[in-house]
N, C-alpha and C. Protein backbone atom coordinates (compact mmCIF):
# COMPACT_ATOMS: atom_id res chain seq x y z
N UNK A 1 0.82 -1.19 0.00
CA UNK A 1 0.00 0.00 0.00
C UNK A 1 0.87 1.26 0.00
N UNK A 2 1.91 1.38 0.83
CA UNK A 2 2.79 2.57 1.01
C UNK A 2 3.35 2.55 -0.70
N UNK A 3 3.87 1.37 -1.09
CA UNK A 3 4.53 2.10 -2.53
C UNK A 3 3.49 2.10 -3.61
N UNK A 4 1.89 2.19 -3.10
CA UNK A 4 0.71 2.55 -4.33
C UNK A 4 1.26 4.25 -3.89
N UNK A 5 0.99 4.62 -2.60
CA UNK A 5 0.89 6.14 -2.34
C UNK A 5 2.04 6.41 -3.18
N UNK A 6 3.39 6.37 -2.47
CA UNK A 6 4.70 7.02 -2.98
C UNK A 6 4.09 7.16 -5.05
N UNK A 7 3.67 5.68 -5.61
CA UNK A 7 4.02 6.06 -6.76
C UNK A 7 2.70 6.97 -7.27
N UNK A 8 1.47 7.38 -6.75
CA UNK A 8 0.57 8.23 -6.92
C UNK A 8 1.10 9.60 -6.51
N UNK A 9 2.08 9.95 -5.42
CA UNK A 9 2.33 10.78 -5.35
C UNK A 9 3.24 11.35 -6.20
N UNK A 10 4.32 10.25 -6.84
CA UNK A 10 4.96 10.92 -7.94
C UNK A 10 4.44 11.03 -8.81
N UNK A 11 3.03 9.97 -9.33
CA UNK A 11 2.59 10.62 -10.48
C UNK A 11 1.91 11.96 -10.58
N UNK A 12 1.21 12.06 -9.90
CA UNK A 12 0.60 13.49 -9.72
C UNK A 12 1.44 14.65 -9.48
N UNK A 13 2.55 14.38 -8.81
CA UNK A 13 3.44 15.49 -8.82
C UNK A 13 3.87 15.77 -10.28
N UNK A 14 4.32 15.66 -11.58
CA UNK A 14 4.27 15.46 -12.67
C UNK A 14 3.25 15.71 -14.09
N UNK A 15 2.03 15.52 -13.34
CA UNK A 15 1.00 16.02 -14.12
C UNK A 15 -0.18 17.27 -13.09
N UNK A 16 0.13 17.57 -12.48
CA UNK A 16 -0.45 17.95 -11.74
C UNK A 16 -0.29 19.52 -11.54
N UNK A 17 0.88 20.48 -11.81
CA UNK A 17 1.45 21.84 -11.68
C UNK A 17 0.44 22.51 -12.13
N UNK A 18 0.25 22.37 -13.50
CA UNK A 18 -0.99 23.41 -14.40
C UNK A 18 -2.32 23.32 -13.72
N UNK A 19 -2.76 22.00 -13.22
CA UNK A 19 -4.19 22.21 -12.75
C UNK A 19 -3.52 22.43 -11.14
N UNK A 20 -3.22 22.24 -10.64
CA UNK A 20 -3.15 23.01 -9.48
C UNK A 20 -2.89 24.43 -9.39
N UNK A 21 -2.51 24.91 -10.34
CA UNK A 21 -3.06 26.93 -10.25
C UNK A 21 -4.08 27.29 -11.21
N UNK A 22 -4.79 26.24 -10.77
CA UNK A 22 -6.45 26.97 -11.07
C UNK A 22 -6.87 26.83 -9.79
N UNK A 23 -6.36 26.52 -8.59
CA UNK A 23 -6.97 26.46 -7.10
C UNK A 23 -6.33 27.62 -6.38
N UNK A 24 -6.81 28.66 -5.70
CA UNK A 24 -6.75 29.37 -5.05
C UNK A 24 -6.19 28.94 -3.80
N UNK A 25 -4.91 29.66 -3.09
CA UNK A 25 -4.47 28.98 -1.40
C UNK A 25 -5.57 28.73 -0.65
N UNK A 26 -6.81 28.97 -0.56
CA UNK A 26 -7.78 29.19 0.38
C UNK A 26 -8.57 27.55 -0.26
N UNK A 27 -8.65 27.17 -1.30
CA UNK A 27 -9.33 25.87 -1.87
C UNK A 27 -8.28 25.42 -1.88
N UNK A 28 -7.10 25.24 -1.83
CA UNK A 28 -6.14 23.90 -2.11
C UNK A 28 -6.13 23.25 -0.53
N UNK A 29 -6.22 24.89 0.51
CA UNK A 29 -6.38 24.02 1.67
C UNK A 29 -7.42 23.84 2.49
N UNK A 30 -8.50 24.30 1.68
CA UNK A 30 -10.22 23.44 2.02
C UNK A 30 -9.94 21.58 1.39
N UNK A 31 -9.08 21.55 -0.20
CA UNK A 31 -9.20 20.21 -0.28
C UNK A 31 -8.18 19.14 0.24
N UNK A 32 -7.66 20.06 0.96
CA UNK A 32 -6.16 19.20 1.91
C UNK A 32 -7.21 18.84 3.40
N UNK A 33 -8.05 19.88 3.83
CA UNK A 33 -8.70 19.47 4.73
C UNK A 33 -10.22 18.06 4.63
N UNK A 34 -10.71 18.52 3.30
CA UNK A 34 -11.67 17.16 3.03
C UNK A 34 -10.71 15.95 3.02
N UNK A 35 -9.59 16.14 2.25
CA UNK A 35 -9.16 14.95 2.56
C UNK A 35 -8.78 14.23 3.43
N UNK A 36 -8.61 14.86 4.49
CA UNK A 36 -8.30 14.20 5.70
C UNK A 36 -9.50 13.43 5.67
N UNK A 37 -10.05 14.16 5.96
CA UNK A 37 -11.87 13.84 6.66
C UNK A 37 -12.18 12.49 5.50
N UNK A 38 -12.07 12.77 4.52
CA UNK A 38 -12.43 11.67 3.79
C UNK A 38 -11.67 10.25 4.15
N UNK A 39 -10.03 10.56 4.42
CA UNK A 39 -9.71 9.17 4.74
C UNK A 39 -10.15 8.78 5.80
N UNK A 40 -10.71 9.97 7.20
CA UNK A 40 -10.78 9.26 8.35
C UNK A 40 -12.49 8.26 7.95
N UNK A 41 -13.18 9.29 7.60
CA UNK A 41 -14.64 8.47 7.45
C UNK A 41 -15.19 7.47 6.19
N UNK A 42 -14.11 6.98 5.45
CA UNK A 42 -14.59 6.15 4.71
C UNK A 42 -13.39 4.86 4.63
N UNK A 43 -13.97 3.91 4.03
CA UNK A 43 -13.61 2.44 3.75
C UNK A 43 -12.99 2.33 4.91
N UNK A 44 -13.75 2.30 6.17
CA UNK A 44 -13.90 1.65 7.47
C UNK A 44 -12.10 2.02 8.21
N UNK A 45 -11.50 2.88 7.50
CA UNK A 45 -10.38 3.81 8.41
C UNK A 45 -10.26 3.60 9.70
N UNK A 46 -11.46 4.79 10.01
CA UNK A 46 -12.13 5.01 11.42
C UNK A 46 -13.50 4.36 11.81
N UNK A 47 -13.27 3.02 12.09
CA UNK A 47 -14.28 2.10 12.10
C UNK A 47 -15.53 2.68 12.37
N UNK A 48 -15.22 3.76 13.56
CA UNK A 48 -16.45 4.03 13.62
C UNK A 48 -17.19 5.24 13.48
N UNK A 49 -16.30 6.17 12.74
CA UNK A 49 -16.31 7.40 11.73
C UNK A 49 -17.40 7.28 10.28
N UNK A 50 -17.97 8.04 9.60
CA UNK A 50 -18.46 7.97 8.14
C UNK A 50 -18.93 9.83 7.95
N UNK A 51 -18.41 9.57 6.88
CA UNK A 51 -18.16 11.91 6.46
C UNK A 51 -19.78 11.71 5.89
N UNK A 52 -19.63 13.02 6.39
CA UNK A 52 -21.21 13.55 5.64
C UNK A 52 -20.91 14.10 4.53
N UNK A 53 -21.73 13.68 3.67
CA UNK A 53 -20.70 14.42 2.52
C UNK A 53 -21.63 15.45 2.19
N UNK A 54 -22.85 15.25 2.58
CA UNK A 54 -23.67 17.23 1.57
C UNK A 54 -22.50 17.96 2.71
N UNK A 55 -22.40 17.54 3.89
CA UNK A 55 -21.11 18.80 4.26
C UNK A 55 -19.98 18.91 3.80
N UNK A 56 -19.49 17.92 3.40
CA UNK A 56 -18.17 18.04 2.49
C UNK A 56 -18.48 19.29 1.03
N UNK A 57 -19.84 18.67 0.49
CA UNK A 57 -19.75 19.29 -0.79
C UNK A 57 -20.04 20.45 -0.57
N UNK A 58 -20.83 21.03 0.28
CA UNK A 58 -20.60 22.74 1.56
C UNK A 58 -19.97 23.42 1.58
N UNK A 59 -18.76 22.32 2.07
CA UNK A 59 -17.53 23.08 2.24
C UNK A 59 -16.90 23.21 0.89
N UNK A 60 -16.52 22.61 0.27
CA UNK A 60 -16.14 22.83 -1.15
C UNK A 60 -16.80 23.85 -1.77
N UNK A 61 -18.11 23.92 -2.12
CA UNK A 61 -18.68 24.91 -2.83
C UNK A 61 -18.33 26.46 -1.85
N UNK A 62 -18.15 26.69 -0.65
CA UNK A 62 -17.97 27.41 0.19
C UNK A 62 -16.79 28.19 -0.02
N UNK A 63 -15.74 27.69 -0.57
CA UNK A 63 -14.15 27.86 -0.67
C UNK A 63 -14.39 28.42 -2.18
N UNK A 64 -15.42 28.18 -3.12
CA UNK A 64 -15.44 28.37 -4.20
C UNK A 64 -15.21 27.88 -5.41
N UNK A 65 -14.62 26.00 -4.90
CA UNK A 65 -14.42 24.89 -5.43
C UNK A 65 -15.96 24.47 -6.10
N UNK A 66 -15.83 24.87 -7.88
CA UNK A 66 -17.34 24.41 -8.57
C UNK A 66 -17.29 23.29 -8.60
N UNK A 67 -18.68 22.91 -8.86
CA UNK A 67 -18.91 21.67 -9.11
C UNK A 67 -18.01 21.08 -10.34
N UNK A 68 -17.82 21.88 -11.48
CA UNK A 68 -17.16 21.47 -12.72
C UNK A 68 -16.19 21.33 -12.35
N UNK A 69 -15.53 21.83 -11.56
CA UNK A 69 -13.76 21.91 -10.92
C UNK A 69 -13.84 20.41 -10.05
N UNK A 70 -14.93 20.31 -8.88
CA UNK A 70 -14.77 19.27 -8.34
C UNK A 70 -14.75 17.52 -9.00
N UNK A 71 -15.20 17.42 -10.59
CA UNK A 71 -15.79 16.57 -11.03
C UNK A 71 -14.45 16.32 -11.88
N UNK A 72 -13.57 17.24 -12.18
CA UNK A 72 -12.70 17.26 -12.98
C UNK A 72 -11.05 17.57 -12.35
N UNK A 73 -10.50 18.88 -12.17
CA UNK A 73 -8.94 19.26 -11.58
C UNK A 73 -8.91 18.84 -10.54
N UNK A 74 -9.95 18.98 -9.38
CA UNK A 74 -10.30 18.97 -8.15
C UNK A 74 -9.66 17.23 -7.81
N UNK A 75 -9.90 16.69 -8.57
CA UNK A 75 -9.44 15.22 -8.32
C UNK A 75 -8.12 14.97 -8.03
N UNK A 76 -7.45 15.47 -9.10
CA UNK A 76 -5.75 15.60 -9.13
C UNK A 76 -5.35 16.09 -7.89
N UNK A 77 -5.98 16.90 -7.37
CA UNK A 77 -5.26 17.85 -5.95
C UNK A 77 -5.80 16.58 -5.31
N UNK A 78 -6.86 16.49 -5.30
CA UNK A 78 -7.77 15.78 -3.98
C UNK A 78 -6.55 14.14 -3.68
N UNK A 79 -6.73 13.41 -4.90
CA UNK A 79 -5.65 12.60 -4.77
C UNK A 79 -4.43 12.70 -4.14
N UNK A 80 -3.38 13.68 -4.61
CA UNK A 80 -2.10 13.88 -3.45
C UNK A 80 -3.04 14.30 -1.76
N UNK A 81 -3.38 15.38 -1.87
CA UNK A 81 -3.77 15.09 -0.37
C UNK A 81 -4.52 13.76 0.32
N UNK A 82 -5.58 13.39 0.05
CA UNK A 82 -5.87 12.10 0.56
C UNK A 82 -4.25 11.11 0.68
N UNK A 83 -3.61 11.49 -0.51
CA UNK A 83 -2.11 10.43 -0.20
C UNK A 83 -1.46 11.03 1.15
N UNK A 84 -1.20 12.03 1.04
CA UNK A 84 -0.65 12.67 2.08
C UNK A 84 -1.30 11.99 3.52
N UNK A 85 -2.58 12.43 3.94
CA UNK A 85 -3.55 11.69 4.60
C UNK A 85 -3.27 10.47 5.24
N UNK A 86 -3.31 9.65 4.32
CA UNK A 86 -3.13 8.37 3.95
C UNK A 86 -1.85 8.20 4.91
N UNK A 87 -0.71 8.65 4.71
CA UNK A 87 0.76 8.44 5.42
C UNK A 87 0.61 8.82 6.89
N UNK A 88 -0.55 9.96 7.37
CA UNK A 88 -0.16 10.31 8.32
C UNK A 88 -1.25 9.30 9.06
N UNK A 89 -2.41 8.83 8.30
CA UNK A 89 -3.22 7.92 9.21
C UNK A 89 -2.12 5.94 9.45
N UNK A 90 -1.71 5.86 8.57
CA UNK A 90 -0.76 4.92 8.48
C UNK A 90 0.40 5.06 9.77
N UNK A 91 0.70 6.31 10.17
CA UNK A 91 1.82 6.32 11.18
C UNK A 91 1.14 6.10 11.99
N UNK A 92 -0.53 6.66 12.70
CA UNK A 92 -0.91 6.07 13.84
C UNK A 92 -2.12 6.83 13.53
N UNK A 93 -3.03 5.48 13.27
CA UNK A 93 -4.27 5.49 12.62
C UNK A 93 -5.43 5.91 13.76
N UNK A 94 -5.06 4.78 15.42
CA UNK A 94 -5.61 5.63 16.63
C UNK A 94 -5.91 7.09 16.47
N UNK A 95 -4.92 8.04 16.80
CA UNK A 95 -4.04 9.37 16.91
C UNK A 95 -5.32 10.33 15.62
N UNK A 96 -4.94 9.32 14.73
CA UNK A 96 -5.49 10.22 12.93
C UNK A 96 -7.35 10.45 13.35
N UNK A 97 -7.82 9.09 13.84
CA UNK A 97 -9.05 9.11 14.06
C UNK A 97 -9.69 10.28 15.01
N UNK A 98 -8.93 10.11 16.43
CA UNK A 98 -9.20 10.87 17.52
C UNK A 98 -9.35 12.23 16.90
N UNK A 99 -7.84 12.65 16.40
CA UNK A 99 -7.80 14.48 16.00
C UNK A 99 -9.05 14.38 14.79
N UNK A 100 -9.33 13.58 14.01
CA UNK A 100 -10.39 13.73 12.76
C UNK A 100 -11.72 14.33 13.71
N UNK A 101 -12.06 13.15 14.55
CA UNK A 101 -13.26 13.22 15.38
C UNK A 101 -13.37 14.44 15.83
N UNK A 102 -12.28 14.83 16.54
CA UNK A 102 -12.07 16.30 17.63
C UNK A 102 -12.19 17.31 16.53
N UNK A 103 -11.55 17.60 15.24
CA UNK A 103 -11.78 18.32 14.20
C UNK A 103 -13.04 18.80 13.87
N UNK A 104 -13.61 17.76 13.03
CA UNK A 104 -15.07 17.39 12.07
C UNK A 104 -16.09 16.79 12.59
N UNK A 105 -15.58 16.26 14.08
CA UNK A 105 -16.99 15.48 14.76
C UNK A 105 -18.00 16.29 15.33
N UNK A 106 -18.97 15.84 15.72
CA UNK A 106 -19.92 16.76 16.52
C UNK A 106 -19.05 17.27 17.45
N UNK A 107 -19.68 18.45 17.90
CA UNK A 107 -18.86 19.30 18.34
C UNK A 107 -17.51 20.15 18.45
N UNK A 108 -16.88 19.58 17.08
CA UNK A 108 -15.47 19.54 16.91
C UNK A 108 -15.25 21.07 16.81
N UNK A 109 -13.96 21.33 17.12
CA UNK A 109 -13.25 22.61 16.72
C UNK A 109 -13.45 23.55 15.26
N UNK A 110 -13.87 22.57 14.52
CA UNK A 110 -14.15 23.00 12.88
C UNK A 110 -15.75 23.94 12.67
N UNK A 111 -15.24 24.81 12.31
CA UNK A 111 -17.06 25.34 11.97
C UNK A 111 -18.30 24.65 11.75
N UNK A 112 -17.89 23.55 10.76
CA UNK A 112 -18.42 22.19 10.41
C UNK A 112 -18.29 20.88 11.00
N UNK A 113 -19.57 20.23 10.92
CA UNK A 113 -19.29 18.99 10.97
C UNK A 113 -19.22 18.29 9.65
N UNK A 114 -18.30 17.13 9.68
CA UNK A 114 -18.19 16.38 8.55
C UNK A 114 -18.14 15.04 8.79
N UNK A 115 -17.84 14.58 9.85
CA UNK A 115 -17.77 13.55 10.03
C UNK A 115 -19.09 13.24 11.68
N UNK A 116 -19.65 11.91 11.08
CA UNK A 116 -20.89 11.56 11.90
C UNK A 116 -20.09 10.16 12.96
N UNK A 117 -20.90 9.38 13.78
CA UNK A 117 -20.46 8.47 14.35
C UNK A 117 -21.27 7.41 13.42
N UNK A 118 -21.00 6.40 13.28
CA UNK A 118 -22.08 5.10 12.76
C UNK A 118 -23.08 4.90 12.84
């Protein structure tokens, strides 16, 4: 699994420059933040985590990330970060869950919630 990330991350590093300055600093790090949230609440990560996603897509449209952008460039970014993600839930997946929860959970530190309990 670690050398799927490494080689997604080099690929995208590579094709990826031009569509990443069509994202504004303020949306590259709204989609550095879904991605977290996405690895913690899906394909059973955080067993007992799952993202809401009309709040995900909220927040995206919120940052100013269109729908046409999200369906299309939005992927390329979204991919390295979820990789990114990915490494830091891999070092200590406990740790990744807890701060996700404390983040995006009810009540979390985040304006939003994004992530629900089961």
């Amino acid at each position: 699994m670690k050398h799927a990330i490494v080689a997604l991350q080099i690929l995208t590093a590579l094709i990826s420059p031009a569509r990443a300055e069509n994202f504004t600093r303020e949306q590259k790090s709204t989609i550095d933040l879904v991605a977290r949230i996405i690895v913690a609440g899906t394909d059973d990560n955080c067993r007992h985590l799952v993202t809401i996603d009309r709040a995900i897509a909220e927040e995206l449209l919120n940052a100013g990330v269109t729908p046409d952008q999200q369906m299309d460039t939005m992927e390329v970014a979204l991919s390295v970060s979820r990789a990114d993600a990915r490494s830091s839930y891999d070092s200590n997946p406990s740790r990744f869950c807890k701060e996700a929860w404390q983040f995006a959970g009810k009540n979390g530190a985040y304006k939003r919630q994004m992530l629900e309990i089961k």
